[in-house]
Protein backbone atom coordinates (compact mmCIF):
# COMPACT_ATOMS: atom_id res chain seq x y z
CA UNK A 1 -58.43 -5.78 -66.58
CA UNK A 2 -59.40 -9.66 -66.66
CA UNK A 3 -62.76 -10.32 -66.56
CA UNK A 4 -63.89 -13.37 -64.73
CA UNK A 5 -65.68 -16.62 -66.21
CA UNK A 6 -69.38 -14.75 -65.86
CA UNK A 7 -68.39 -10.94 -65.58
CA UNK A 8 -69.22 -10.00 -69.62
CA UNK A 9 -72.48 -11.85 -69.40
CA UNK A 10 -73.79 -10.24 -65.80
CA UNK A 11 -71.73 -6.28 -67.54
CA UNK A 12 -74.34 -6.99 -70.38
CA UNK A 13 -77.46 -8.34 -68.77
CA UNK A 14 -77.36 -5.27 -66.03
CA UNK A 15 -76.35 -2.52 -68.76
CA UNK A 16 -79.80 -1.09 -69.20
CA UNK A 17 -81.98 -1.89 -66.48
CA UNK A 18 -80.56 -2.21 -62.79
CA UNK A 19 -81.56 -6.25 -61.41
CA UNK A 20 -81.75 -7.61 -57.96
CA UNK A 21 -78.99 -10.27 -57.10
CA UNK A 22 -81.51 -13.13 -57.21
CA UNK A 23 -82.24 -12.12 -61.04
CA UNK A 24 -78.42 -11.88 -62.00
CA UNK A 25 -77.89 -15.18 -60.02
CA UNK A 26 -80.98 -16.89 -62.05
CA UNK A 27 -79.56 -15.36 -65.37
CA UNK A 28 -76.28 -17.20 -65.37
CA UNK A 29 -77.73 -20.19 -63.56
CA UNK A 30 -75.37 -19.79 -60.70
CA UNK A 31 -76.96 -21.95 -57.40
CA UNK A 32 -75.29 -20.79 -54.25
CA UNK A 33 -76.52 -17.00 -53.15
CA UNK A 34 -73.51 -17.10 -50.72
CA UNK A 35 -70.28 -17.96 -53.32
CA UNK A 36 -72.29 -16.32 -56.60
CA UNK A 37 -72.50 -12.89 -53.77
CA UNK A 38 -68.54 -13.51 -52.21
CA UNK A 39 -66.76 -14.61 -55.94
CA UNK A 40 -68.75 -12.76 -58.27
CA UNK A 41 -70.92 -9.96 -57.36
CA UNK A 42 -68.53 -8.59 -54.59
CA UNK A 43 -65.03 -8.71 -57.25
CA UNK A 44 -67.39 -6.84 -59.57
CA UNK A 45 -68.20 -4.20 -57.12
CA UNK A 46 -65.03 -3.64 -56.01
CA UNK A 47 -63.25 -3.26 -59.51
CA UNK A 48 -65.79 -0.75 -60.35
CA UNK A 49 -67.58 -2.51 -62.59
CA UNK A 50 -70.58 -2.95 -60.91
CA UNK A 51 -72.94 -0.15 -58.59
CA UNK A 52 -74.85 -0.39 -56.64
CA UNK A 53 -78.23 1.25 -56.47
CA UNK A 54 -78.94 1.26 -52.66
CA UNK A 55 -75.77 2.95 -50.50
CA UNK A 56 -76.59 0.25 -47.57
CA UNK A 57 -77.88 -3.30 -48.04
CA UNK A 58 -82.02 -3.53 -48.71
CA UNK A 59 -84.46 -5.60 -49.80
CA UNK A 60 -84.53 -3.16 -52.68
CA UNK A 61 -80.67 -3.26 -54.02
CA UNK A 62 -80.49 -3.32 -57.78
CA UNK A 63 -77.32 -3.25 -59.33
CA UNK A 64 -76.63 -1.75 -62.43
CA UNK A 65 -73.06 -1.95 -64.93
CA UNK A 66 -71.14 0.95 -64.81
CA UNK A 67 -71.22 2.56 -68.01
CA UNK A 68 -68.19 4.42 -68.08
CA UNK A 69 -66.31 1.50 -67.56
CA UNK A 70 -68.06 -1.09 -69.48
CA UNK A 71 -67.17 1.43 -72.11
CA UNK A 72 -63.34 2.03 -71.61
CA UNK A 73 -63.44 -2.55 -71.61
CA UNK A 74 -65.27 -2.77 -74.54
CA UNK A 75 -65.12 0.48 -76.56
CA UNK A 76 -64.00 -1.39 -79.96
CA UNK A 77 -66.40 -4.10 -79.26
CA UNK A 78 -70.32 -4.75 -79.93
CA UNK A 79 -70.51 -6.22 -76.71
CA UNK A 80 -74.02 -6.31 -75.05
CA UNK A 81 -75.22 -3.62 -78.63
């Protein structure tokens, strides 16, 4: 699986503690809520890589990395340890 230009850094930063959009957005420094949610956040959800904690859109939605895959990407790696 490729992983895009800011995928590894979001996988680690939401590994241990589930974060809001505006938190993941501020970590990487990305500006625009509406391309950071459409070519980033969305790709991530829909390869699995990211879940979310909230089955509709809220106010509250966290998302969180999905272990079982950042594993199988990075299981001979000390990615995010």
């Amino acid at each position: 699986m490729v992983l895009g230009k800011y995928d590894a850094e979001i996988l680690k930063f939401c590994l241990n503690e589930p974060k809001q959009r505006i938190e993941i957005q501020n970590h990487i420094s990305y500006k625009s809520r509406q391309h950071f949610t459409a070519d980033i956040l969305t790709p991530l959800i829909n390869k699995g890589l990211i879940i979310a904690t909230e089955p509709k859109q809220s106010k509250k939605q966290k998302y969180k990395t999905n272990t079982e895959t950042y594993n199988q990407l990075f299981e001979n790696q000390d990615v995010g340890k």
